[in-house]
C-alpha atoms as a PDB file:
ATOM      1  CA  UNK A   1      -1.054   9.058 -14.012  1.00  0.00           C
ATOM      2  CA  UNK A   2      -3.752   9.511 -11.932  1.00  0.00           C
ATOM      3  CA  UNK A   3      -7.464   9.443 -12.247  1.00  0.00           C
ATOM      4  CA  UNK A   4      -9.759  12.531 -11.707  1.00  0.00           C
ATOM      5  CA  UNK A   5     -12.628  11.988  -9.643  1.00  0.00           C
ATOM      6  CA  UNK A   6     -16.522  13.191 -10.092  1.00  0.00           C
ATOM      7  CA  UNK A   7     -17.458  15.993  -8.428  1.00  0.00           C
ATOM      8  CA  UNK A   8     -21.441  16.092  -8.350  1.00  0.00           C
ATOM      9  CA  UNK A   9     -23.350  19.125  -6.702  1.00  0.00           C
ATOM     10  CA  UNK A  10     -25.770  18.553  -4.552  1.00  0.00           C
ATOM     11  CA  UNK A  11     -28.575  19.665  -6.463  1.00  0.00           C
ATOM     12  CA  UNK A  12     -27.178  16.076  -8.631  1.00  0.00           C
ATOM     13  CA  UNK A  13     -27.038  13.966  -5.123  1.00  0.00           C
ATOM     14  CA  UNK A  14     -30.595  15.429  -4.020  1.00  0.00           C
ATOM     15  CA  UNK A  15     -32.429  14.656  -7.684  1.00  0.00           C
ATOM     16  CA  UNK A  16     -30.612  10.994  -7.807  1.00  0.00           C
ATOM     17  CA  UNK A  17     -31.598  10.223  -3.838  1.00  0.00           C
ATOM     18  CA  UNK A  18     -34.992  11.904  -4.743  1.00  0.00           C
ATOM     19  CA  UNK A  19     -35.556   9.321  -7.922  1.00  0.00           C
ATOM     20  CA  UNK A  20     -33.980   6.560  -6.101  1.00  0.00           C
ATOM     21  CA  UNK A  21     -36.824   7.007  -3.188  1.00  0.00           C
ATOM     22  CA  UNK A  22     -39.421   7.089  -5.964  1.00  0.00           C
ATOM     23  CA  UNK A  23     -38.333   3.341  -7.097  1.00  0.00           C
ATOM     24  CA  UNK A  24     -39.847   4.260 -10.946  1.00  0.00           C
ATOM     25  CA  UNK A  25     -36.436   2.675 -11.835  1.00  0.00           C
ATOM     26  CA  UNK A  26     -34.125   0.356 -10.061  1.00  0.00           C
ATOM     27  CA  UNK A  27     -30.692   1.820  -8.282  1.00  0.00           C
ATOM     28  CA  UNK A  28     -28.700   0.045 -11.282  1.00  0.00           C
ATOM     29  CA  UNK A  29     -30.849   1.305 -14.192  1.00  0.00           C
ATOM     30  CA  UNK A  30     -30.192   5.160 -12.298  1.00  0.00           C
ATOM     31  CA  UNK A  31     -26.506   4.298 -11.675  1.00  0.00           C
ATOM     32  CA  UNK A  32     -25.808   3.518 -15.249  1.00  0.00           C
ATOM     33  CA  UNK A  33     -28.191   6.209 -16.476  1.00  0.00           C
ATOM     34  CA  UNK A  34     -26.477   8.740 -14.645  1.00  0.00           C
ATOM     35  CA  UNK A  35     -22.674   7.189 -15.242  1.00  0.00           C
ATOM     36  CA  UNK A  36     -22.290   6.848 -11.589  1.00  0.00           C
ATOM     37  CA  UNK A  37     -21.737   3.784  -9.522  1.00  0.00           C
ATOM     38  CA  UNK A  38     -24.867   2.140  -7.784  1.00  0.00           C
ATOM     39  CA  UNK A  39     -23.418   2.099  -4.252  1.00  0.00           C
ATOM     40  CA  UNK A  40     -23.035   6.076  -4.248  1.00  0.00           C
ATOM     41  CA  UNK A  41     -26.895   6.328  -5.107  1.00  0.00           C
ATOM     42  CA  UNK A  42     -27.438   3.814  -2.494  1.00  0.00           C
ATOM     43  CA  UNK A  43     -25.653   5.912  -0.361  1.00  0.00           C
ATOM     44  CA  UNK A  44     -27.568   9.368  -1.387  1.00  0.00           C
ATOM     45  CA  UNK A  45     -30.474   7.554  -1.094  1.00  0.00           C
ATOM     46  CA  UNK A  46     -29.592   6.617   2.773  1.00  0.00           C
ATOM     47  CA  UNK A  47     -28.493  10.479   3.547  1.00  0.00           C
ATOM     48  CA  UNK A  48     -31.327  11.958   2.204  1.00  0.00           C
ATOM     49  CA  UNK A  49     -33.854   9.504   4.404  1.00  0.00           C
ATOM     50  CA  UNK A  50     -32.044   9.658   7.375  1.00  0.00           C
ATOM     51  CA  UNK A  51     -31.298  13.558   6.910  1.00  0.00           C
ATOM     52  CA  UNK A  52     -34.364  14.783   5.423  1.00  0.00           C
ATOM     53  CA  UNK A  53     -36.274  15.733   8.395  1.00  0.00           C
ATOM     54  CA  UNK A  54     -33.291  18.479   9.268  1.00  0.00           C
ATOM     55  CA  UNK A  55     -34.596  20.353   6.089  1.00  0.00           C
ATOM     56  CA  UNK A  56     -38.038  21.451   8.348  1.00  0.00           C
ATOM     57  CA  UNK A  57     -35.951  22.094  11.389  1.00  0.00           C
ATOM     58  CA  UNK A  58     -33.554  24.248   9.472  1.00  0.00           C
ATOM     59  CA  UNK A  59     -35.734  27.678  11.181  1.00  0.00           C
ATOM     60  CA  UNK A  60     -35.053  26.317  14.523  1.00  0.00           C
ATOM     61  CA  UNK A  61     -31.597  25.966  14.315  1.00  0.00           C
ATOM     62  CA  UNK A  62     -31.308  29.408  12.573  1.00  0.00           C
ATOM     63  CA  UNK A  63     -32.992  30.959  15.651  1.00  0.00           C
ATOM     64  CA  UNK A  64     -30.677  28.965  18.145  1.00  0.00           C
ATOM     65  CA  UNK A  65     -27.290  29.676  16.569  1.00  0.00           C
ATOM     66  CA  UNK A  66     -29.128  33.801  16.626  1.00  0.00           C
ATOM     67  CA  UNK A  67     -29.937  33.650  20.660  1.00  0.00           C
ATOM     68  CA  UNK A  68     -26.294  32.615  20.935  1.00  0.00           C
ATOM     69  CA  UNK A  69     -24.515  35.170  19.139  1.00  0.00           C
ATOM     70  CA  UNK A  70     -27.498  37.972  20.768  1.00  0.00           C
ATOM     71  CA  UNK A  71     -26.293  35.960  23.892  1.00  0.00           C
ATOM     72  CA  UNK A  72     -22.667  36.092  23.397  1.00  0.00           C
ATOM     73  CA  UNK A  73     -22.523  40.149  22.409  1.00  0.00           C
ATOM     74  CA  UNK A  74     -25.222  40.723  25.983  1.00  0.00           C
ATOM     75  CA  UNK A  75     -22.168  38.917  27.912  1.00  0.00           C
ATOM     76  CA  UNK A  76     -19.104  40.904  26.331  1.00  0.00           C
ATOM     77  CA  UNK A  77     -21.553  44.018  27.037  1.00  0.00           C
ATOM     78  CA  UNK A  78     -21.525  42.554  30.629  1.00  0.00           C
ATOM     79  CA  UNK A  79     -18.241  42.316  30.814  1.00  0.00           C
ATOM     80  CA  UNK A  80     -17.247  45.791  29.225  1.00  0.00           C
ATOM     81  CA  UNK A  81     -19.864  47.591  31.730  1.00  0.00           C
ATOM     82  CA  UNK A  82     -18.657  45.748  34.658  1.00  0.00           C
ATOM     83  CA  UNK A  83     -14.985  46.961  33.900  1.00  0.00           C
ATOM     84  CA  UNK A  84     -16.243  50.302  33.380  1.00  0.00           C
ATOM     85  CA  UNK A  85     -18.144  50.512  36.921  1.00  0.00           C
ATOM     86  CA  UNK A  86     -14.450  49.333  38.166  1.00  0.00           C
ATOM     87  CA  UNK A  87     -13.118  52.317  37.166  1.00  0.00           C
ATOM     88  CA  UNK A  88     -15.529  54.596  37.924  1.00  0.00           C
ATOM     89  CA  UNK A  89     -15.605  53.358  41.632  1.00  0.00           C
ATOM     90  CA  UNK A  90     -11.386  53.667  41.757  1.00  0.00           C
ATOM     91  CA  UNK A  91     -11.403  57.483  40.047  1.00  0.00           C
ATOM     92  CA  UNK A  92     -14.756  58.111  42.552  1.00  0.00           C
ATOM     93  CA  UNK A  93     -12.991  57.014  45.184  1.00  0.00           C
ATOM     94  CA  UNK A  94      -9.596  58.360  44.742  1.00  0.00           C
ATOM     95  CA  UNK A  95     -11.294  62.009  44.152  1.00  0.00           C
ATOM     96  CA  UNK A  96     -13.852  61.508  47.355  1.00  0.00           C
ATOM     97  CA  UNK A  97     -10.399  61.075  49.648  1.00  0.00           C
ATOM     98  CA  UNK A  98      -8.987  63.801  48.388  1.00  0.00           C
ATOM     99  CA  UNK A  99     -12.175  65.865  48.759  1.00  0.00           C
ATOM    100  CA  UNK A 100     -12.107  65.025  52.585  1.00  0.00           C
ATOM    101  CA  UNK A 101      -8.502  65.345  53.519  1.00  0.00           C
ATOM    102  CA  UNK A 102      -8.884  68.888  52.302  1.00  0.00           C
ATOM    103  CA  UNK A 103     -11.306  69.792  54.681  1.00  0.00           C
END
C-alpha cells in the first residue's frame, strides 16, 4: 500500500516561505500549523531568498528569449533568400547562354 504524497501549489510554497521570512512565528509552529514538515519550509524559505531577485529580472529575460526567436526567424529568412538568389542566378544564367548562342 503505498502512501500519497502532498502536492502544494506554489501560491502555498510562496505564502509559507513569505511567513517563514517574516519570523512572526517559528518554522515549527508554521510546519505544524500548516501540516507540513519543518525542513520543506526551511527549504521554501531558502528558494524564495536565493530566487527572489529573478522575480524583477523576469522583463529582461522575456525580452532576451524575444531577440532570439526575432533573431532566429531574420536567419531562416537569410537562409531562404540566399537559396532563392541561387536560383535566380542558375535560371539567369542558363537563359543569358542561350540568348547569346542564338545570335
Amino acid at each position: 500500500m503505498s502512501v500519497q504524497r502532498k502536492r502544494h501549489s506554489a501560491q502555498f510554497k510562496f505564502e509559507m516561505a513569505l511567513e517563514a521570512i517574516k519570523n512572526d512565528q517559528t518554522i515549527n509552529q508554521l510546519a505544524s500549523e500548516h501540516g507540513v514538515h519543518p525542513s520543506q519550509v526551511s527549504q521554501w524559505k531558502r528558494q524564495l531568498l536565493d530566487e527572489g531577485a529573478t522575480i524583477f529580472n523576469a522583463s529582461a529575460a522575456q525580452q532576451l528569449r524575444h531577440s532570439e526567436v526575432l533573431q532566429a526567424e531574420l536567419y531562416e529568412q537569410i537562409g531562404r533568400l540566399k537559396m532563392e538568389l541561387e536560383w535566380l542566378k542558375k535560371k539567369a544564367a542558363r537563359f543569358g547562354r542561350g540568348a547569346a548562342s542564338d545570335d
